[in-house]
Protein backbone atom coordinates (compact mmCIF):
# COMPACT_ATOMS: atom_id res chain seq x y z
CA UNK A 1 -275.13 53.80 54.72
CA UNK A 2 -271.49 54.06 53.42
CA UNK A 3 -270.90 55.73 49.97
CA UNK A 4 -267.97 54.41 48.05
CA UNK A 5 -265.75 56.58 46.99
CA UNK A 6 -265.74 54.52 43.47
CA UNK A 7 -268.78 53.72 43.35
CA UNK A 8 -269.52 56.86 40.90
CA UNK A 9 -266.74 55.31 38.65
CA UNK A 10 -269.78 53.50 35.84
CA UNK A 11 -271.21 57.29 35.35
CA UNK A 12 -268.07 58.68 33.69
CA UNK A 13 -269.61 58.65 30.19
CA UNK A 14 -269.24 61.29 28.98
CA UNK A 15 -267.20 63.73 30.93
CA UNK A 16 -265.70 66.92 29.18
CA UNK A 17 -261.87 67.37 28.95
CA UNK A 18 -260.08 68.32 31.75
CA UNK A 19 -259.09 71.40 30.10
CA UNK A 20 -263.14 72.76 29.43
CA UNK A 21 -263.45 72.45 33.55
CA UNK A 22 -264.50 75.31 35.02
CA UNK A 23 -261.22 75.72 37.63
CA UNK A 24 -261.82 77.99 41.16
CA UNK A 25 -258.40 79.62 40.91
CA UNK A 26 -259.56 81.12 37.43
CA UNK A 27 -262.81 82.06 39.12
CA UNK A 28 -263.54 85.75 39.45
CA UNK A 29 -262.35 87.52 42.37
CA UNK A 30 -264.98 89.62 42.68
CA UNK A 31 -267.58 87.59 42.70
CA UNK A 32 -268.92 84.13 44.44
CA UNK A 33 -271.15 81.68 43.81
CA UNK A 34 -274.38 79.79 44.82
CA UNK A 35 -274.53 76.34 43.20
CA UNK A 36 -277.19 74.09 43.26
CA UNK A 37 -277.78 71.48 41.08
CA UNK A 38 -281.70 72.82 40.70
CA UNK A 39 -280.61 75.79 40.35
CA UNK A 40 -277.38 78.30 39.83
CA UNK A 41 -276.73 81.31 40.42
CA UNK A 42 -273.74 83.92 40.53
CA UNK A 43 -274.16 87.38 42.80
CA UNK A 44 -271.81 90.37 41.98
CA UNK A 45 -270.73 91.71 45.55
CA UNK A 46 -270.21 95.43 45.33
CA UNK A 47 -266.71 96.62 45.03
CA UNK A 48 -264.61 99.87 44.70
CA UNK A 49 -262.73 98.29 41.86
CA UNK A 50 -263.08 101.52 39.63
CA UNK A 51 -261.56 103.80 42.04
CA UNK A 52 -257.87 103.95 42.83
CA UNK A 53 -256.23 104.71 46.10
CA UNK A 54 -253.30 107.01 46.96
CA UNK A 55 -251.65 103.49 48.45
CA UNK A 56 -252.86 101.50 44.98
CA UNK A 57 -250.87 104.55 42.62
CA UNK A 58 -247.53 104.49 45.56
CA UNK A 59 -247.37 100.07 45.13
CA UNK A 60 -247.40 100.35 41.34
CA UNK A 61 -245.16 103.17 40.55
CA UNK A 62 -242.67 101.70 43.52
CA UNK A 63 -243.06 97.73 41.71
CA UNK A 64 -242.53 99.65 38.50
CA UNK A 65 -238.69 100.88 39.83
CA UNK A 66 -237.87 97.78 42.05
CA UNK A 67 -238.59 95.63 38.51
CA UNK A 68 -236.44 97.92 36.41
CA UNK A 69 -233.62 97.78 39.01
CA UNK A 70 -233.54 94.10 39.42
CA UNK A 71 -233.43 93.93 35.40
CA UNK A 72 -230.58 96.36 35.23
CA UNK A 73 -228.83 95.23 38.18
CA UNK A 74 -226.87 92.67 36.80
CA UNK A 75 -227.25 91.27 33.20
CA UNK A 76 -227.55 87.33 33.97
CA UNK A 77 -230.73 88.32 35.52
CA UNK A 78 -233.05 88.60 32.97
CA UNK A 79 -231.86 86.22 30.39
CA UNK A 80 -231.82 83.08 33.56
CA UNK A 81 -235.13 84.38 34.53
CA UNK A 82 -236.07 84.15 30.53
CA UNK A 83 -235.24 80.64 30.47
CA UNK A 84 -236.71 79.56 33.66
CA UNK A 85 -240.38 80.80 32.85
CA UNK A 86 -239.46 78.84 29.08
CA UNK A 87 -239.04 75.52 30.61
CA UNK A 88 -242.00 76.09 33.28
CA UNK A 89 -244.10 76.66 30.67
CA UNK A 90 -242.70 73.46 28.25
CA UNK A 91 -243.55 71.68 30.87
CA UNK A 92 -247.21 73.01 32.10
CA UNK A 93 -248.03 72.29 28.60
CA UNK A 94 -246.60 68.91 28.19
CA UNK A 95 -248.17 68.60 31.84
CA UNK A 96 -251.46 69.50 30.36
CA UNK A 97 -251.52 67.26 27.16
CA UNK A 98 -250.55 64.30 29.43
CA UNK A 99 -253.82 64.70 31.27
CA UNK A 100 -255.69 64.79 28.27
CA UNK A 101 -254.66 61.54 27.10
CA UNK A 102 -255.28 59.96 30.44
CA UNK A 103 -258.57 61.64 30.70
CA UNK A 104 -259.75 59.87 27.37
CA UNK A 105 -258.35 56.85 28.08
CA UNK A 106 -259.82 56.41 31.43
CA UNK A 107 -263.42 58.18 30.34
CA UNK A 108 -263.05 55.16 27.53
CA UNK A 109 -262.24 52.39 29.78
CA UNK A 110 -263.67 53.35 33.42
CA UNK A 111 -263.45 49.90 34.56
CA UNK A 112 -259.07 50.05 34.82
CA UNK A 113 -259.75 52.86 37.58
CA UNK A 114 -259.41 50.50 40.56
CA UNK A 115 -256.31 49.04 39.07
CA UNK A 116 -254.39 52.33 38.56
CA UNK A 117 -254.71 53.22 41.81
CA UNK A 118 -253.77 49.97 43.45
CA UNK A 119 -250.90 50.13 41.07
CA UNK A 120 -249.45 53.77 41.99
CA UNK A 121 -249.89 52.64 45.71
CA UNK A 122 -247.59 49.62 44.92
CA UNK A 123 -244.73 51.17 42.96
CA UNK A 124 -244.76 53.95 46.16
CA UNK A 125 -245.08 51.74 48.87
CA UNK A 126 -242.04 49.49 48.36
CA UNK A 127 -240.13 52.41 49.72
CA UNK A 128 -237.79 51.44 52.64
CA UNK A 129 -236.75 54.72 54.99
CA UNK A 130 -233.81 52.63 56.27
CA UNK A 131 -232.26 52.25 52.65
CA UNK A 132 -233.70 55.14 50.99
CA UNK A 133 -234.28 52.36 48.53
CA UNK A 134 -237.67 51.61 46.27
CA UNK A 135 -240.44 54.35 46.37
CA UNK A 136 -242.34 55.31 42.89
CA UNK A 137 -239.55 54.63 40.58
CA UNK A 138 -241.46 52.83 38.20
CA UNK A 139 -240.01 49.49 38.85
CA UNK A 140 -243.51 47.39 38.77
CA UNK A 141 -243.33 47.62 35.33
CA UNK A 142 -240.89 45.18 35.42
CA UNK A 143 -242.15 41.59 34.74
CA UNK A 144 -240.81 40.22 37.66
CA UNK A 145 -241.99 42.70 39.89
CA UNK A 146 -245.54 43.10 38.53
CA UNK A 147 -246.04 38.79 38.30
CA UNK A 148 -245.66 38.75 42.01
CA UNK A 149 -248.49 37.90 44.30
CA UNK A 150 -249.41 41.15 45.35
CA UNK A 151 -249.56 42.53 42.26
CA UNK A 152 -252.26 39.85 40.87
CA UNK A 153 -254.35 41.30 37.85
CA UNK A 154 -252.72 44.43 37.85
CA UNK A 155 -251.47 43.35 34.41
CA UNK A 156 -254.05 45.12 32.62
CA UNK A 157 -253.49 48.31 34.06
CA UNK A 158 -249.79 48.21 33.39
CA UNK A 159 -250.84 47.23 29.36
CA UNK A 160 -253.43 50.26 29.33
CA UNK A 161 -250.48 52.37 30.38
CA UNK A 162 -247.95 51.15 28.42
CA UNK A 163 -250.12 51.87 25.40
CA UNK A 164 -251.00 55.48 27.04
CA UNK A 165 -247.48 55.98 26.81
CA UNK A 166 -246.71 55.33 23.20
CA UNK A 167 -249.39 58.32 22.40
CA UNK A 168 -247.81 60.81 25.20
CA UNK A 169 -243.99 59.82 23.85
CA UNK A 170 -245.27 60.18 20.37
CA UNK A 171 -245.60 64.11 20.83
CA UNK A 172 -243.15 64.64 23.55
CA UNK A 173 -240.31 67.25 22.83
CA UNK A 174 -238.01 66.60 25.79
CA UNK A 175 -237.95 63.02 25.38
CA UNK A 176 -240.01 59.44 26.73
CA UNK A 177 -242.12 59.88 30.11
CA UNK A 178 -240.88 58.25 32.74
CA UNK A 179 -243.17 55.00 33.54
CA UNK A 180 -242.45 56.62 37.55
CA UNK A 181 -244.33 60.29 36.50
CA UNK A 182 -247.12 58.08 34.01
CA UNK A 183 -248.25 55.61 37.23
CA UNK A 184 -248.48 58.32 39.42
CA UNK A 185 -250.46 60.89 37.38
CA UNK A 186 -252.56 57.79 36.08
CA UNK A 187 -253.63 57.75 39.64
CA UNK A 188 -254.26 61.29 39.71
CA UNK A 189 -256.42 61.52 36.71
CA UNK A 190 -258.51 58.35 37.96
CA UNK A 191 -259.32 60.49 41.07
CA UNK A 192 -260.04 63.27 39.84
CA UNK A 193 -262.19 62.08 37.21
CA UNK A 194 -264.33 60.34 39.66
CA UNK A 195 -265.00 63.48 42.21
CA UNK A 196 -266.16 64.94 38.50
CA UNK A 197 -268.33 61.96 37.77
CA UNK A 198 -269.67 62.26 41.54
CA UNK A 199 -270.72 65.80 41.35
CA UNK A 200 -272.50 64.75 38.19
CA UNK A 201 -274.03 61.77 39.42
CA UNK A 202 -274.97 64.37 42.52
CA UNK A 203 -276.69 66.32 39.69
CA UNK A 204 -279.17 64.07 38.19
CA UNK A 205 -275.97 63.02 35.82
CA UNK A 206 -276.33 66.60 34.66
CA UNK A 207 -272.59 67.28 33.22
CA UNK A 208 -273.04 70.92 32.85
CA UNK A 209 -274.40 71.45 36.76
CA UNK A 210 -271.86 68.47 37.67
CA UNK A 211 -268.92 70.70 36.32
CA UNK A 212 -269.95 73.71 37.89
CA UNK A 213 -270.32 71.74 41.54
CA UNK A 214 -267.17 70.62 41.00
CA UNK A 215 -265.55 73.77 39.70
CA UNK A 216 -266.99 75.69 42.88
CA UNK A 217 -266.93 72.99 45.93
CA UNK A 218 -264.14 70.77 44.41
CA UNK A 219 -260.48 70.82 45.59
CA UNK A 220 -259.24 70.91 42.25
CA UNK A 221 -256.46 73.73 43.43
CA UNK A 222 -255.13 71.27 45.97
CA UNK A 223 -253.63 69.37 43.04
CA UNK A 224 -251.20 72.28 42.83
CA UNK A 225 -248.63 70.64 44.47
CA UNK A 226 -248.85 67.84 43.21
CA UNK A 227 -248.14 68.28 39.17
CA UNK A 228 -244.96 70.34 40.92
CA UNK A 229 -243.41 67.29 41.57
CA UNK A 230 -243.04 66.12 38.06
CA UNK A 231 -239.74 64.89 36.54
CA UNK A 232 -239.34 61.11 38.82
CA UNK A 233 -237.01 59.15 37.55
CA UNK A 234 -236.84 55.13 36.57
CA UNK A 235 -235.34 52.85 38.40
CA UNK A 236 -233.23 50.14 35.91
CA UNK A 237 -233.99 47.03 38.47
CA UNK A 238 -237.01 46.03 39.79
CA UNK A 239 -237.79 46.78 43.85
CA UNK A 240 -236.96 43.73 46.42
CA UNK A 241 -239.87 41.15 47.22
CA UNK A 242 -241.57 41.54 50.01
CA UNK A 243 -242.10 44.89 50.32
CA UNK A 244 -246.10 45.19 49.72
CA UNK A 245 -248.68 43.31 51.46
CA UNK A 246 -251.43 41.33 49.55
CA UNK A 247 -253.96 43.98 50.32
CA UNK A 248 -257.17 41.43 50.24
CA UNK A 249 -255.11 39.08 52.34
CA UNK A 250 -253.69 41.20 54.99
CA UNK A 251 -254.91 41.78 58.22
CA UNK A 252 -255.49 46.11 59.68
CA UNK A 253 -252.69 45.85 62.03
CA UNK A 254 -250.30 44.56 59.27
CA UNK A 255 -251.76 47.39 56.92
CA UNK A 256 -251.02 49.62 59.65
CA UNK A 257 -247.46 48.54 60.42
CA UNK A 258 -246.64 48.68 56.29
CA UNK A 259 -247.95 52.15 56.31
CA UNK A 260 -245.98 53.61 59.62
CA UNK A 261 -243.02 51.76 57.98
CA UNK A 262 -243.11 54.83 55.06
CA UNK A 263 -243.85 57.21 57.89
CA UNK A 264 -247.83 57.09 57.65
CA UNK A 265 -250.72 56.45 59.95
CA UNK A 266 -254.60 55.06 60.55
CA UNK A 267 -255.32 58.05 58.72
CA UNK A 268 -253.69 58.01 55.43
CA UNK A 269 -255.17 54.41 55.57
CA UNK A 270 -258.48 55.23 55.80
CA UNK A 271 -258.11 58.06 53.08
CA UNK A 272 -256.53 55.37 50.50
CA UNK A 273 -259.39 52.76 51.11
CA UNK A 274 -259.60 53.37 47.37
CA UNK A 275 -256.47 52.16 46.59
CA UNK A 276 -256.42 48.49 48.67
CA UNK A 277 -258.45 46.85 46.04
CA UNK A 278 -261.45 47.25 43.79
CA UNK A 279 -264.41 46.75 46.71
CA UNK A 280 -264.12 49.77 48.66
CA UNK A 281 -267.23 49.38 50.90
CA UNK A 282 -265.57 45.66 52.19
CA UNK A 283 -262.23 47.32 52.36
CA UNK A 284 -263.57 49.77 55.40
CA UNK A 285 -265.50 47.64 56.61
CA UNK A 286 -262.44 45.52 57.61
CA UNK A 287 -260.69 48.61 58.43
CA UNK A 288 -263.49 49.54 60.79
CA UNK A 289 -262.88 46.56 62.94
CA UNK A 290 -259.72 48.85 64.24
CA UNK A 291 -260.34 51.12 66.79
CA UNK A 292 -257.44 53.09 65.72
CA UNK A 293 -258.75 53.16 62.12
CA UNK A 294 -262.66 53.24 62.76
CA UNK A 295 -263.09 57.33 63.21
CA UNK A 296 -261.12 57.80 60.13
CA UNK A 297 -263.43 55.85 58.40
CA UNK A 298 -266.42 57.14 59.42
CA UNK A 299 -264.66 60.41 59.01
CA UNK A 300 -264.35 59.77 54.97
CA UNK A 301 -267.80 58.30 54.91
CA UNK A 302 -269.60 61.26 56.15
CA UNK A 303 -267.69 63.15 54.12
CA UNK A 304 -268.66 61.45 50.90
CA UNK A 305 -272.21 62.61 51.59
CA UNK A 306 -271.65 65.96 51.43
CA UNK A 307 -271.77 67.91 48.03
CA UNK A 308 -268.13 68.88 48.48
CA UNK A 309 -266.20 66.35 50.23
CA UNK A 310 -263.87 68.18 51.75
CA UNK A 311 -263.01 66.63 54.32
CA UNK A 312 -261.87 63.15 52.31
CA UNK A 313 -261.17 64.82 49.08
CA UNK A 314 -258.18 66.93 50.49
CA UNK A 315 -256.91 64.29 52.75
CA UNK A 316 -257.05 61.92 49.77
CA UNK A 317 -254.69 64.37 47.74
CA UNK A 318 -252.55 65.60 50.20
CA UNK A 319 -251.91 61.57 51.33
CA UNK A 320 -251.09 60.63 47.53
CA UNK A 321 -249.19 63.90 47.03
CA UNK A 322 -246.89 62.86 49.43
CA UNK A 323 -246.79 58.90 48.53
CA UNK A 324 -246.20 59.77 45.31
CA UNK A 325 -242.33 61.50 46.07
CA UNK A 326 -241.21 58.89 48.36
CA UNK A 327 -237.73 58.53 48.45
CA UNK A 328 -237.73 60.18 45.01
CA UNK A 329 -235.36 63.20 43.80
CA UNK A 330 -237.51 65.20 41.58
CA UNK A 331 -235.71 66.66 38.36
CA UNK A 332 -237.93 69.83 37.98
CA UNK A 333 -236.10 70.27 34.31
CA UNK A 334 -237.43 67.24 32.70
CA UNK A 335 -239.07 67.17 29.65
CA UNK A 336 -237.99 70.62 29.11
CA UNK A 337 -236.37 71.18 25.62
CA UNK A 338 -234.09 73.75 23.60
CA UNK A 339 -236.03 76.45 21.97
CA UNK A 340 -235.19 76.98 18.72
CA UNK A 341 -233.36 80.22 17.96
CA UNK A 342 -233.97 82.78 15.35
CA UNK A 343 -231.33 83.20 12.64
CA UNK A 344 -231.46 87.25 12.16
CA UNK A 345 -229.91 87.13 8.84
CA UNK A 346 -233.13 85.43 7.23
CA UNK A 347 -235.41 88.73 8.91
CA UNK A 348 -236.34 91.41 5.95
CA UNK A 349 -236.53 94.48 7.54
């Protein structure tokens, strides 16, 4: 029998904050762990992490110089490395607080996750390699661009982001989100949040076992790359017509040819079944009917019965990663901000 990747989507309620998740790469070293959702358990392997080499003392003390050197060497070097770390970190935390919001929105209205997706799949896929032209530049939120046919009832997820947006702009410091960055991690949350609410629903809909199975066979860390690519910027016209199929209407070869057209195959189609419209299970089944597609599909299917879902989970990232950019020029200092200096003469020493 299939399993639909959204068809955990109704068991959302309640999931904690991404933040309280249990992450792998903060996991520690030193130990692993057997999860079950009957039972869990964590087993210390046996190191030598008391003792010290005569290797472990020679690395340290010769970091210790090569650091000092590279501070001294030249005094633009510390203050530019100073500043770069500031505006990594304003924007890991502005990163972080735009997840939150999406997270509550989307735990409050599970229902819009379809949409999002479908929606960050048609502001990427108008990209043209010939022109360089379109890609996830935010122009569907024009009205023009999202009345058009294939873009039917997509309406709704535009509103719930435009309202998303009001919140994340309301406690921005380095100015308005770009609607280009807000589609695309809308899409990210909604995934996420439903490989969580699987490994829950895998647990008896137990959320602290669910967050553990998640936190241990979950590809959470793949995401890495993609919150890198964070500063897109919008577009001031909306994207030519017909660019983007009518995914109900359209048959798997022209899927196909739309996706080799941005330089993708019968495998990132399979992995984005998600994203063609909100019934997944008759989405593959017409993809099936492809022998090019079929053993992708199967592929993902047997990989959604598996507690970790490697296999499609990874894919599905690494595919959307990589929609998500096309065409675009990432400015890796937005959102980033002045930090306010200290005036000296106001310090009582």
């Amino acid at each position: 029998m299939a399993v639909s990747f959204l068809s955990s989507v109704p068991s959302f309620l309640p999931l904690l904050p991404p933040q309280i998740a249990i992450s792998p790469a903060t996991a520690h070293p030193f130990h692993t762990a057997r999860v079950r959702c009957g039972q869990i358990k964590t087993d210390a392997i046996a190191t030598n992490e008391d003792r010290f080499s005569r290797r472990d003392v020679l690395q340290g003390f010769g970091g210790t110089i090569a650091l000092g050197l590279l501070v001294s060497s030249d005094h633009m070097v510390e203050p530019a490395f100073a500043a770069d770390l500031i505006q990594r970190r304003q924007r890991s935390e502005f990163l972080s607080n735009i997840k939150g919001t999406l997270f509550t929105a989307i735990k409050n209205n599970p229902d819009i996750v379809p949409s999002l997706l479908t929606l960050a799949l048609n502001d990427a896929v108008t990209y043209d390699k010939a022109t360089k032209t379109g890609g996830p530049n935010g122009s569907i939120r024009f009205s023009s661009e999202i009345s058009r046919p294939e873009n039917e009832k997509l309406s709704a997820a535009l509103s719930f982001l435009e309202e998303a947006k009001k919140e994340i702009d309301s406690y921005s410091k380095g100015g308005p989100i770009s609607y280009a960055d807000l589609i695309q991690l809308a899409a990210q949350s909604a995934v996420k949040s439903t490989f969580l609410a699987s490994a829950i629903r895998k647990c008896g809909g137990n959320e602290e076992k669910g967050q553990l199975l998640y936190s241990a066979y979950g590809s959470n860390g793949q995401w890495g790359l993609f919150d890198r690519e964070f500063g897109r910027s919008d577009t001031e016209v909306p994207d030519p017509e017909g660019r983007v199929p009518i995914w109900g209407k359209a048959s798997v070869q022209e899927m196909k040819e739309k996706f080799s057209n941005i330089g993708f195959g019968p495998r990132q189609l399979a992995v984005l079944s998600a994203f063609l419209g909100p019934d997944q299970t008759a989405i593959e089944e017409l993809l099936a009917s492809d022998p090019d597609v079929l053993p992708w599909v199967q592929k993902y299917q047997r990989s959604r019965e598996t507690v970790s879902q490697t296999d499609y989970e990874v894919d599905l990232i690494t595919t959307l990663t990589k929609i998500s950019r096309l065409g675009q020029q990432i400015n890796y200092e937005a959102y980033t901000y002045p930090v306010q200096k200290v005036d000296l003469t106001k310090l009582k020493l």
